[in-house]
Structure formats: structure tokens, C-alpha cells
Protein backbone atom coordinates (compact mmCIF):
# COMPACT_ATOMS: atom_id res chain seq x y z
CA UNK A 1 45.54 115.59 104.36
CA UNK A 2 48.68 117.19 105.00
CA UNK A 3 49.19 121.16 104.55
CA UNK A 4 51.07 120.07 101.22
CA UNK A 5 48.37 118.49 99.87
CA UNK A 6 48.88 114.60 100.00
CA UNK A 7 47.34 112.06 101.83
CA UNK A 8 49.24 111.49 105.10
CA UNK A 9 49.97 107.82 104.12
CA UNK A 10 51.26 108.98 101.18
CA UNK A 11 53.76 111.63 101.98
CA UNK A 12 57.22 110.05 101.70
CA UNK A 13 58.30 108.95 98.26
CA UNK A 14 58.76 105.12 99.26
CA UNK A 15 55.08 105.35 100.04
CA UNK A 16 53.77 107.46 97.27
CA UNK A 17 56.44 104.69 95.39
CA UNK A 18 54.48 101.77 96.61
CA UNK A 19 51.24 103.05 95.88
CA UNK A 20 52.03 103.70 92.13
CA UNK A 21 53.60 100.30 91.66
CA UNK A 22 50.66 98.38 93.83
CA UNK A 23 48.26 101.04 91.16
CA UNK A 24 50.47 99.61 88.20
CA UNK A 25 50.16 96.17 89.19
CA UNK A 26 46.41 96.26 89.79
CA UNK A 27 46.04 97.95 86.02
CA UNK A 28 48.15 95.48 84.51
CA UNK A 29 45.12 93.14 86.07
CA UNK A 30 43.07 94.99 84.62
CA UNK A 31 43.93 95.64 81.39
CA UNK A 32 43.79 91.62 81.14
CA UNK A 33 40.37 91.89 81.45
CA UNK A 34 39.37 94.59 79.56
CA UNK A 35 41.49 92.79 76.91
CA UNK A 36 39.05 89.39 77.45
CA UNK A 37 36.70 92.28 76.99
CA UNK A 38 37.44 93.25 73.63
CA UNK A 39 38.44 90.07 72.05
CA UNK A 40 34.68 88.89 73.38
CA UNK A 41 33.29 91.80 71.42
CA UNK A 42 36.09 90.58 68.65
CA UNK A 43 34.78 87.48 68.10
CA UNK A 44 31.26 88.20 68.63
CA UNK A 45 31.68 91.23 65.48
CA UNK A 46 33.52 88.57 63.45
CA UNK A 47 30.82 86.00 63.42
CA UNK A 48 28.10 88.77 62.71
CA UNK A 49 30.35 90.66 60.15
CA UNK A 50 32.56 87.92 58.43
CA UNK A 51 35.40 89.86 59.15
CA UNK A 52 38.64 87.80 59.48
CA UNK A 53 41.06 87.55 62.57
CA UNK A 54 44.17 90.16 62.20
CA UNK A 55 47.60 88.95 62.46
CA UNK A 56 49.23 92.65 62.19
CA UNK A 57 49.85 92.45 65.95
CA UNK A 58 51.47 89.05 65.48
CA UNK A 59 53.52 90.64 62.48
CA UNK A 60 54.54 93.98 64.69
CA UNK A 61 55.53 91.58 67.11
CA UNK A 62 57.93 89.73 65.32
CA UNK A 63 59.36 92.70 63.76
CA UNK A 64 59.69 94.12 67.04
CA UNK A 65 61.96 90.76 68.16
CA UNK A 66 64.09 91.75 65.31
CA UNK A 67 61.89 89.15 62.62
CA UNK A 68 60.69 90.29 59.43
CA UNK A 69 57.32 88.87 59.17
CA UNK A 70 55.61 88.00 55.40
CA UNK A 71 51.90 89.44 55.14
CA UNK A 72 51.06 85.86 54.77
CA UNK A 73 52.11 84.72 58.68
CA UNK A 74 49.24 83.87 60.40
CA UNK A 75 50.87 82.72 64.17
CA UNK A 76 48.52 82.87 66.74
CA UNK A 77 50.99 82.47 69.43
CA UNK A 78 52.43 85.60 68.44
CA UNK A 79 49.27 87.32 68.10
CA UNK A 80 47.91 86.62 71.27
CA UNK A 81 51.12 87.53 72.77
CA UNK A 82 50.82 91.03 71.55
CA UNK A 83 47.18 91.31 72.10
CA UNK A 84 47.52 90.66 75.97
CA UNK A 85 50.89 91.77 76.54
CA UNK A 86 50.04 95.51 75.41
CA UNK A 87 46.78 95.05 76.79
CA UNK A 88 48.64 94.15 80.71
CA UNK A 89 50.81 96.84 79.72
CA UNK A 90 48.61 99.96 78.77
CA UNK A 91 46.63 98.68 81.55
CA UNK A 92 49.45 99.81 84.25
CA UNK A 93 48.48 103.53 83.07
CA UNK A 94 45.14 103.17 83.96
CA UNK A 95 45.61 102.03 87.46
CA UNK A 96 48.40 104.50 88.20
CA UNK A 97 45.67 107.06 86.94
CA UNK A 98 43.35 105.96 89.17
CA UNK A 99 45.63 106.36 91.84
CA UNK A 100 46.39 109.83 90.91
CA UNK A 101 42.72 110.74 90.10
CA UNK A 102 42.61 110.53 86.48
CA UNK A 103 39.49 108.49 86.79
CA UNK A 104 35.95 108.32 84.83
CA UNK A 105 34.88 108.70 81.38
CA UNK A 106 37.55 111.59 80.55
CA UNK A 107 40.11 109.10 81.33
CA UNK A 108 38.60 106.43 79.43
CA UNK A 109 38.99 108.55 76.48
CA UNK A 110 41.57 109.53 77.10
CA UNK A 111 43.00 105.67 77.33
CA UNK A 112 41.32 104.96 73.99
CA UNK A 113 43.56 107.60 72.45
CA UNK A 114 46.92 106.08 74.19
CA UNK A 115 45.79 102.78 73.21
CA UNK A 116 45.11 103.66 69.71
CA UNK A 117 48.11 105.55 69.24
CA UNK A 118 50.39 102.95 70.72
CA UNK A 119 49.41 100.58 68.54
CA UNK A 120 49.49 102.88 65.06
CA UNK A 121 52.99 103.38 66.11
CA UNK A 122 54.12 100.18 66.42
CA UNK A 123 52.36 99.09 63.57
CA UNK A 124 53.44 102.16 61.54
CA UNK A 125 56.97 101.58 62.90
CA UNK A 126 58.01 98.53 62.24
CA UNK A 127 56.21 99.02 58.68
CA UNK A 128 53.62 95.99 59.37
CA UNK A 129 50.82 98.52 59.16
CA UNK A 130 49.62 101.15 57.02
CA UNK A 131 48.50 104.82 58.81
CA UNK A 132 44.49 104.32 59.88
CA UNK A 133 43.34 106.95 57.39
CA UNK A 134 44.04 104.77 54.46
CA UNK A 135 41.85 102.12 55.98
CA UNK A 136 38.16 101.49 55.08
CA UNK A 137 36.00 103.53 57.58
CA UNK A 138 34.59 100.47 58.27
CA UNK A 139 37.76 99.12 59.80
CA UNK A 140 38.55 102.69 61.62
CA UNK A 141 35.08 102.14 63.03
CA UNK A 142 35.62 98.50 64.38
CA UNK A 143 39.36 99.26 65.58
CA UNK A 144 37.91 102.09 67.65
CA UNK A 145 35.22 100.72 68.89
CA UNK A 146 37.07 97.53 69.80
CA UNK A 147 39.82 99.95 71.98
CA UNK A 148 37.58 101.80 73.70
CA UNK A 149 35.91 98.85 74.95
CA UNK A 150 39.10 97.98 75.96
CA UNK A 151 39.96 101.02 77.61
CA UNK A 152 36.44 101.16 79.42
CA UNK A 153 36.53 97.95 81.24
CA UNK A 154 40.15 98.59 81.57
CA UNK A 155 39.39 101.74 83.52
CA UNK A 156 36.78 100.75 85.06
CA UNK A 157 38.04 97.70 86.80
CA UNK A 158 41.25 99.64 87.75
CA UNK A 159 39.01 102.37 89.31
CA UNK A 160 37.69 99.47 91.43
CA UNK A 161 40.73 97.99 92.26
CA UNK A 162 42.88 101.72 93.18
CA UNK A 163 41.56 104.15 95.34
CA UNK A 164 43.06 107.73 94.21
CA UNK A 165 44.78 108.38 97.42
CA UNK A 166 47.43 110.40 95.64
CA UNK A 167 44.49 112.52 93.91
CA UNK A 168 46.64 116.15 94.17
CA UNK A 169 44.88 119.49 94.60
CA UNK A 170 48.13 121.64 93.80
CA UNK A 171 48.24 123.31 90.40
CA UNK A 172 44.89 124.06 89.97
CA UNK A 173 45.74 127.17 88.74
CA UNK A 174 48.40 128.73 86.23
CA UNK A 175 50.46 130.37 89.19
């Protein structure tokens, strides 16, 4: 360590710059597999519950792209474009946190939240979904569960993959 506080291979911005983007990189990995993950656990729950596939990440999608989706599209394509590509893309957070030592079950929750939230906005944005709350708890209960499993074997595999050499121990304190 140096007297400021970083790791000595760390210290210049173009290295503390490659480390975040090889940390981002190795999440994006990650969150592919903690997507593979949850869609497991997806289709597992389906069969058991007789709950049908969603196609509101298809539909955000599209509106996204500047479509305006029916309630009655049903592309997979689309879906599964969504469902991985904010998947790869949440998963970047978790690896840079690991870098920075945001790591264990804190920032698995923590994850769970972002992921949750990201997609309630998008959803709620584009008007494809409705707010969570007016759901059945029964679909709050499977939409949670379903992210954090995401965001577990997201963080966990990213916690494998990125060492937290640019773990900080300045501002520890309010001063």
C-alpha cells in the first residue's frame, strides 16, 4: 500500500482505469451467468406454478427502440434480448464493486435493489408496466426472488473473477 491508501499497482489513473474496465468486463461475464441463473429458476417456477413466460421486457424493449408494442406481442427475440442484455449490463456494477470492495451479501442486496429498480423504471417508463405495488404479491414475490438470484450468482461469480485491489480505506470517517 501506498501512504495514500491504494494499492501500488493501482496508483495512476490509467491503472486504477484498467482495473475498473477489466472489473466491468469480468461482471458483464458474470451477470450472463447469473442471468442463466435465474431464467433456470424461471423455468423451473413456471412448470411447478403454471405461471406464463413475460414478454414486458420484450415490450420495454421495443418501446425503448422507439416501437410501440401491443400487450398482445409475444417476440422472444426481443425478450431474450432484454433479459441478457440488462443482465451483461447490471452485471458490469457488480464486478467494478468487487474491485472496489463492495463485495458479499450487503452487496448482493444491494444489487437486487439496482436490479429491481432498473427494471420498474424502464418498465414504468416507457408505460409497458404498471408500478410493482399494484401487482399480486404473488408476482412481487416471484420477481424478487427471481432478481436476487440473479444478483447472487451475479456477485458471486464477479467476486471470483475481481480481486478488490482498489478496496479504499480513506473516508472512514465523517472528517
Amino acid at each position: 500500500m501506498t501512504s495514500s491508501g491504494t494499492s501500488s499497482g493501482t496508483s495512476s489513473g490509467t491503472s486504477r482505469g484498467r482495473t475498473l474496465a477489466a472489473a466491468a468486463l469480468a461482471g458483464a461475464g458474470a451477470g450472463l451467468v447469473g442471468v442463466a441463473a435465474m431464467t433456470a429458476l424461471e423455468k423451473i417456477e413456471q412448470a411447478a406454478l403454471g405461471r406464463p413466460s413475460s414478454y414486458v421486457p420484450a415490450r420495454t424493449l421495443r418501446a425503448l427502440t422507439g416501437g410501440a408494442p401491443s400487450d398482445a406481442e409475444r417476440p422472444p427475440a426481443w425478450n431474450h434480448a432484454m433479459h441478457w442484455g440488462t443482465g451483461a449490463l447490471l452485471g458490469t456494477l457488480h464486478g467494478v464493486w468487487a474491485a472496489t470492495g463492495l463485495r458479499g451479501p450487503r452487496a448482493h442486496l444491494a444489487h437486487t435493489a439496482v436490479r429491481l429498480a432498473t427494471d420498474q423504471t424502464l418498465e414504468n417508463a416507457t408505460g409497458v408496466g404498471a408500478p410493482p405495488h399494484t401487482w399480486p404479491w404473488r408476482e412481487q414475490a416471484v420477481d424478487v426472488a427471481h432478481k436476487a438470484v440473479y444478483s447472487l450468482v451475479t456477485g458471486v461469480v464477479a467476486e471470483r473473477l475481481v480481486a478488490p485491489d482498489l478496496e479504499s480505506h480513506r473516508g472512514r470517517v465523517s472528517h
